[in-house]
C-alpha atoms as a PDB file:
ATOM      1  CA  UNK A   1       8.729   3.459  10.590  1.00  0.00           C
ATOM      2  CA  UNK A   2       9.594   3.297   6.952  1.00  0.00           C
ATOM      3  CA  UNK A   3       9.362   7.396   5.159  1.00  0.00           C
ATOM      4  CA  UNK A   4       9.631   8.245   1.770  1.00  0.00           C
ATOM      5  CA  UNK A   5       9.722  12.002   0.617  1.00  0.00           C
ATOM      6  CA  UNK A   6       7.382  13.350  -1.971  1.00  0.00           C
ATOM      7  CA  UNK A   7       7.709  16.913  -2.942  1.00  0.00           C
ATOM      8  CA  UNK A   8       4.478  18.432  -4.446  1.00  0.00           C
ATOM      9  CA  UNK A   9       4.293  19.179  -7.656  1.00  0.00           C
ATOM     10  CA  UNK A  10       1.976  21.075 -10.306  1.00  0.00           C
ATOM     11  CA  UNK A  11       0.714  17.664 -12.081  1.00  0.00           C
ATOM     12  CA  UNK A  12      -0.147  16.622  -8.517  1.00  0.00           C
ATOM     13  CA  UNK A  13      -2.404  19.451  -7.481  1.00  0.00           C
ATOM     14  CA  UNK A  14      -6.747  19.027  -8.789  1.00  0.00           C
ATOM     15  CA  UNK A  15      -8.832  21.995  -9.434  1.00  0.00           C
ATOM     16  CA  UNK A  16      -9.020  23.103  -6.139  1.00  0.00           C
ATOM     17  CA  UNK A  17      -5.155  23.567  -5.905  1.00  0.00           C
ATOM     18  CA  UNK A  18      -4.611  20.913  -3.397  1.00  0.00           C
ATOM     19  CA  UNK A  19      -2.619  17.412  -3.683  1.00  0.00           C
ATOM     20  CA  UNK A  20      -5.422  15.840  -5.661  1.00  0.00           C
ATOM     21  CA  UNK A  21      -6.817  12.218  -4.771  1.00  0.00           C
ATOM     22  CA  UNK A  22      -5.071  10.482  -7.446  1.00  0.00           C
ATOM     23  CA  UNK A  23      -1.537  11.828  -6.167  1.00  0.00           C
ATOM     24  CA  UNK A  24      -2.265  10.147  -2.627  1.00  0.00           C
ATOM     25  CA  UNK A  25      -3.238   7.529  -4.198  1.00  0.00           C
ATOM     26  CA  UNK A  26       0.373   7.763  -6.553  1.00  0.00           C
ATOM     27  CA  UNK A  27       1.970   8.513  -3.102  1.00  0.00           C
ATOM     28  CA  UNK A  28       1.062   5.751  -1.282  1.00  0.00           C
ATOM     29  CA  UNK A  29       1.535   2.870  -3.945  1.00  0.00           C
ATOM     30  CA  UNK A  30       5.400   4.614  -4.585  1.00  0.00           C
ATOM     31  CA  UNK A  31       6.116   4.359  -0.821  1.00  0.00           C
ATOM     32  CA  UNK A  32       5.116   1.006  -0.695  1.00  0.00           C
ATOM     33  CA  UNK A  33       7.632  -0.038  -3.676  1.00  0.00           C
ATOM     34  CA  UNK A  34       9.831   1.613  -2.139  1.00  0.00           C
ATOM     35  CA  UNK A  35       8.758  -0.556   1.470  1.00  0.00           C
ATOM     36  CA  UNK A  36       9.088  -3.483  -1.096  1.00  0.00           C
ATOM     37  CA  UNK A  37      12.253  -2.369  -2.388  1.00  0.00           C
ATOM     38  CA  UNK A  38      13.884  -2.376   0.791  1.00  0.00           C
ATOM     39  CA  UNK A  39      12.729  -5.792   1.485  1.00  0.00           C
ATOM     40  CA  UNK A  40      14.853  -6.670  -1.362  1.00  0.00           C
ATOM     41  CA  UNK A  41      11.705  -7.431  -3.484  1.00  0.00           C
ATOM     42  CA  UNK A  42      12.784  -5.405  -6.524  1.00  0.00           C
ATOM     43  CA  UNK A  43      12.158  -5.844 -10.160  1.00  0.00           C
ATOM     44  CA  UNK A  44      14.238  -8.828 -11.226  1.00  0.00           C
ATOM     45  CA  UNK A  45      13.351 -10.839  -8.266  1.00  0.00           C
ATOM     46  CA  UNK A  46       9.765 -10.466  -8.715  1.00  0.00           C
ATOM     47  CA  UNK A  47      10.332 -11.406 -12.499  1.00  0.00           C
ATOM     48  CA  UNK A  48      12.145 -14.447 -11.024  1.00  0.00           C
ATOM     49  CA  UNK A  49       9.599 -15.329  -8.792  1.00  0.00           C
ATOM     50  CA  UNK A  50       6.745 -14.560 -11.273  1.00  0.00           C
ATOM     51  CA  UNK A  51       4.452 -12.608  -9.044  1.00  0.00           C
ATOM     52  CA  UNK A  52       3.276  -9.181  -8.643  1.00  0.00           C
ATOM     53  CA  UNK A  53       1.389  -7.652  -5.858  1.00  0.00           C
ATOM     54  CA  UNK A  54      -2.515  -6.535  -6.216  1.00  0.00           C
ATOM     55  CA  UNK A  55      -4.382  -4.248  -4.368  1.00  0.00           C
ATOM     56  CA  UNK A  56      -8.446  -5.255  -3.815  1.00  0.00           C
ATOM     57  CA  UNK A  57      -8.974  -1.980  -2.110  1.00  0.00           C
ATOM     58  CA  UNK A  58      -7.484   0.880  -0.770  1.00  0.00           C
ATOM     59  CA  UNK A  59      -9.073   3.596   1.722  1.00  0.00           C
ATOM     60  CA  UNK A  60      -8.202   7.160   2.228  1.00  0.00           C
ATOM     61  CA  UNK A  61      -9.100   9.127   5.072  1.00  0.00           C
ATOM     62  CA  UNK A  62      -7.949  13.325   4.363  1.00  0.00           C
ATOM     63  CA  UNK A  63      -7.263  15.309   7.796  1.00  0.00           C
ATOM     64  CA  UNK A  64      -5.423  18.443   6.383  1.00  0.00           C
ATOM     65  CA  UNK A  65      -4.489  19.894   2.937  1.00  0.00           C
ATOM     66  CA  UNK A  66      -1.003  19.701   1.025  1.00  0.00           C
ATOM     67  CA  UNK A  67       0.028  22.452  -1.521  1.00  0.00           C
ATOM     68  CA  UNK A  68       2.135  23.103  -4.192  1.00  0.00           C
ATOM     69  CA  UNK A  69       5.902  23.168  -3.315  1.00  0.00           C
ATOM     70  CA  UNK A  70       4.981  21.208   0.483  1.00  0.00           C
ATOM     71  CA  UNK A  71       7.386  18.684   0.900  1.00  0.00           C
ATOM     72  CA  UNK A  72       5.380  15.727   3.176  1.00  0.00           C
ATOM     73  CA  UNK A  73       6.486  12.014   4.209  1.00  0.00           C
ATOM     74  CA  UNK A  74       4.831   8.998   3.622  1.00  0.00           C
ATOM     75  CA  UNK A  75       4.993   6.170   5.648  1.00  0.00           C
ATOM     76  CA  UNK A  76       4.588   2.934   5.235  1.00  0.00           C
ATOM     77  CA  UNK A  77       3.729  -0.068   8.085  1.00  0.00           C
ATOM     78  CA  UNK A  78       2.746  -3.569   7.681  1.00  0.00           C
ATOM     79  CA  UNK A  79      -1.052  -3.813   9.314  1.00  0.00           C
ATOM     80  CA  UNK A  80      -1.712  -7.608   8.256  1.00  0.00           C
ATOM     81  CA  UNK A  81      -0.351 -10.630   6.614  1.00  0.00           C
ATOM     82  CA  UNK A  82      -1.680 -14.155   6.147  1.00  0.00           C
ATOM     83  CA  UNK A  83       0.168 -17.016   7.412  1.00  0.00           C
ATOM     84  CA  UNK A  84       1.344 -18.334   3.937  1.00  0.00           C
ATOM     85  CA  UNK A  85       1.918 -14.656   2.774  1.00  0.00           C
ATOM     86  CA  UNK A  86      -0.809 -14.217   0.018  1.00  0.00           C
ATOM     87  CA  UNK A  87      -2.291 -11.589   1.595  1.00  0.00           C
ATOM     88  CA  UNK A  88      -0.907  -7.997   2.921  1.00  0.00           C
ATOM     89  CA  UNK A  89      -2.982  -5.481   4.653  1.00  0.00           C
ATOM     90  CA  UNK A  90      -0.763  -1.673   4.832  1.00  0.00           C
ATOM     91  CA  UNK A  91      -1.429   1.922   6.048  1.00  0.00           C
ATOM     92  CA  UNK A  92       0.414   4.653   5.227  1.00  0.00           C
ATOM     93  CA  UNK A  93       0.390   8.069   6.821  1.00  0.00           C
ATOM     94  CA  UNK A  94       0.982  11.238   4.976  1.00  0.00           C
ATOM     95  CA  UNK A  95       3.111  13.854   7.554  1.00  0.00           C
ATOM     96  CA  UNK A  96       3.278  17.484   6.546  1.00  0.00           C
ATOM     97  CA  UNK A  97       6.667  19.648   7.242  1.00  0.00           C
ATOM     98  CA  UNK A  98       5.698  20.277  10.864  1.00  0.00           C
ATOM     99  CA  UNK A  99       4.983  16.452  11.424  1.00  0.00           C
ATOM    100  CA  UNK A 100       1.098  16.847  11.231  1.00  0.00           C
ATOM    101  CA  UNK A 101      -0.893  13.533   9.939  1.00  0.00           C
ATOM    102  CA  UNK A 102      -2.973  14.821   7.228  1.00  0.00           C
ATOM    103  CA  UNK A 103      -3.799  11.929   5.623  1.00  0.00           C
ATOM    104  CA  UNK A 104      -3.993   7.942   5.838  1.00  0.00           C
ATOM    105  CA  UNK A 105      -4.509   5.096   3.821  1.00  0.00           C
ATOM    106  CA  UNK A 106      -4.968   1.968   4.862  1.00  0.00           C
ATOM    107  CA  UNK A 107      -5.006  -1.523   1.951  1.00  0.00           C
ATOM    108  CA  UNK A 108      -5.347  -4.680   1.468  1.00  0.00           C
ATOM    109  CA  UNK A 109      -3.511  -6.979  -1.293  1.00  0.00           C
ATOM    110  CA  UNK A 110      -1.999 -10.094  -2.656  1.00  0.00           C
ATOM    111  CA  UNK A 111       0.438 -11.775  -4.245  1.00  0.00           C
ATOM    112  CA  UNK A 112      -0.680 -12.735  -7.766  1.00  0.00           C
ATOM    113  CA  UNK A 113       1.345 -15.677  -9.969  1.00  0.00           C
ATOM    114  CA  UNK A 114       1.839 -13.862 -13.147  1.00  0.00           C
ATOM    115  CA  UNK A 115       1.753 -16.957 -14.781  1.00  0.00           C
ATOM    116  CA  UNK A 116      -1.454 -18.512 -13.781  1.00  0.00           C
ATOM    117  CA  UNK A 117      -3.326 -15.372 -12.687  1.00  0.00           C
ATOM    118  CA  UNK A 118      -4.187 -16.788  -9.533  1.00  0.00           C
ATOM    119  CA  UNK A 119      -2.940 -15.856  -6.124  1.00  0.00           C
ATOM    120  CA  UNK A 120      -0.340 -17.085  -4.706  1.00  0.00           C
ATOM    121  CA  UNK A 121       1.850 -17.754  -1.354  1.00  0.00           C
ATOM    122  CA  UNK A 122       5.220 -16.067  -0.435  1.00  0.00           C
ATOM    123  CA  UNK A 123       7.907 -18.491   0.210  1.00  0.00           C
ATOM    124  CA  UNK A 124       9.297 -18.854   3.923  1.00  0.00           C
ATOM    125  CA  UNK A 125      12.168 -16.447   3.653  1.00  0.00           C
ATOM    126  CA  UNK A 126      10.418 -13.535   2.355  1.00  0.00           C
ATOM    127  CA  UNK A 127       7.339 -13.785   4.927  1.00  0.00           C
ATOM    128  CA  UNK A 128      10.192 -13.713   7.478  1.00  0.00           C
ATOM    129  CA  UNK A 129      11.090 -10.180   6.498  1.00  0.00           C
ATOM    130  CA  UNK A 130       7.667  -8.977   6.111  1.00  0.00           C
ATOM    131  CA  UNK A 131       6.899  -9.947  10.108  1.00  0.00           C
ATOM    132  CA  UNK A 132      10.439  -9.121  11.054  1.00  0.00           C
ATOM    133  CA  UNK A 133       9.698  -5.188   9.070  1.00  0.00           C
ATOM    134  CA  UNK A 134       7.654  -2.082  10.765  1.00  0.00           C
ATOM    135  CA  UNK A 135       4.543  -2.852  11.760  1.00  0.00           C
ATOM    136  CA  UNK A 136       1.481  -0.886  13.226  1.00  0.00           C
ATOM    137  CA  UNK A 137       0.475  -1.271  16.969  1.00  0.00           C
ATOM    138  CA  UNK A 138      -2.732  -3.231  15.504  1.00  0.00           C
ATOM    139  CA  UNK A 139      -1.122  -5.774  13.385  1.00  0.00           C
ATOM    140  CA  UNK A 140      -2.365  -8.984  12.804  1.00  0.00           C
ATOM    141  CA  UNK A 141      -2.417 -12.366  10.896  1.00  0.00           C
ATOM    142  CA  UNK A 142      -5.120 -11.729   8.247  1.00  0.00           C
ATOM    143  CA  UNK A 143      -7.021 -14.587   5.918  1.00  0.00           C
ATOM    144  CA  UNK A 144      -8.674 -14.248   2.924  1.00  0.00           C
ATOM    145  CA  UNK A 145     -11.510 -13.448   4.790  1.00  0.00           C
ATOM    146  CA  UNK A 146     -10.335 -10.426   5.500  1.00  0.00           C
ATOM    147  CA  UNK A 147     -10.228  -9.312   2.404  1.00  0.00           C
ATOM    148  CA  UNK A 148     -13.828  -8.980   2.006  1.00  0.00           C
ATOM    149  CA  UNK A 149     -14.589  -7.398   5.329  1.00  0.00           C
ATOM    150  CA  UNK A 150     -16.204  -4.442   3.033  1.00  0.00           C
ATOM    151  CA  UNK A 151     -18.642  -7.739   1.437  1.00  0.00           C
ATOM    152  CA  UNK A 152     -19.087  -6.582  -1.898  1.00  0.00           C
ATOM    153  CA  UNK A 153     -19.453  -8.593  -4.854  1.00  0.00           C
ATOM    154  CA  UNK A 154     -19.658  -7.343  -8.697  1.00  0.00           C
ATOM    155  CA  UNK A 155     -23.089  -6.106 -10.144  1.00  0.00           C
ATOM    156  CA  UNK A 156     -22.778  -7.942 -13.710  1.00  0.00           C
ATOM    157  CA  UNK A 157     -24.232  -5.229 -16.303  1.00  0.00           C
ATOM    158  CA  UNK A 158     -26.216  -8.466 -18.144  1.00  0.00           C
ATOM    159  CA  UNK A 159     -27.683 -11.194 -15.518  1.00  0.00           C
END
């Protein structure tokens, strides 16, 4: 499985002096540039390509809570990808010291063409590393259908 280290700082605590929701939520999107990273997708390449990744929706499930000075892992597993690569489902774990699973998030994204603002495919090669990367035990090939499995739609404030 891909880890990333995140030690706990003071910015990343809330009120109730635990890692607040907006750190896992910080957490998990650093892992997964880091995931990306590793792929090879960094910066430039993206640039070249002229796509970015976007995330429709993330969900966080909290087990345990993370402190100040806690070091914990983060882990990051492909869950889903469409056959043409547009879409990308993750979920990430969050591991204490002692190995416990205190948190996960699981996503769902896509590739958006920076230039038209539509989504776009992933060429051959890099849809190749994707399935050929870690994977969870429940992996599989997603459509865009999938990406509206929660079925909401946008409440306009004027009709």
């Amino acid at each position: 499985m891909f880890l990333k280290e995140f030690e706990i700082r003071w910015s990343d605590l809330d009120a109730n002096r635990h890692l607040a929701n907006v750190s896992y939520v910080t957490y998990a999107g650093e892992a997964r540039l880091a995931f990306l990273l590793s792929l090879g997708l960094n910066n430039k390449k993206l640039l070249e390509m002229t796509i970015g990744p976007v995330v429709f929706n993330e969900q966080f499930f909290y087990f345990k809570e993370a402190f100040l000075g806690q070091k914990i892992l983060v882990s990051t597993a492909l869950s889903g990808l469409s056959k043409e690569g547009t879409f990308f489902e993750f979920e990430h774990n969050f591991y204490n010291e002692k190995g416990t699973n205190i948190s996960r998030c699981e996503m769902i994204g896509g590739w958006l063409n920076l230039n038209s603002r539509k989504l776009t495919s992933l060429p051959l090669d890099l849809i190749n590393q994707f399935e050929a990367s870690f994977k969870t035990a429940n992996y599989k090939v997603i459509t865009s259908k999938d990406t509206r499995k929660w079925n909401k739609i946008p409440k306009d404030l004027i009709q």
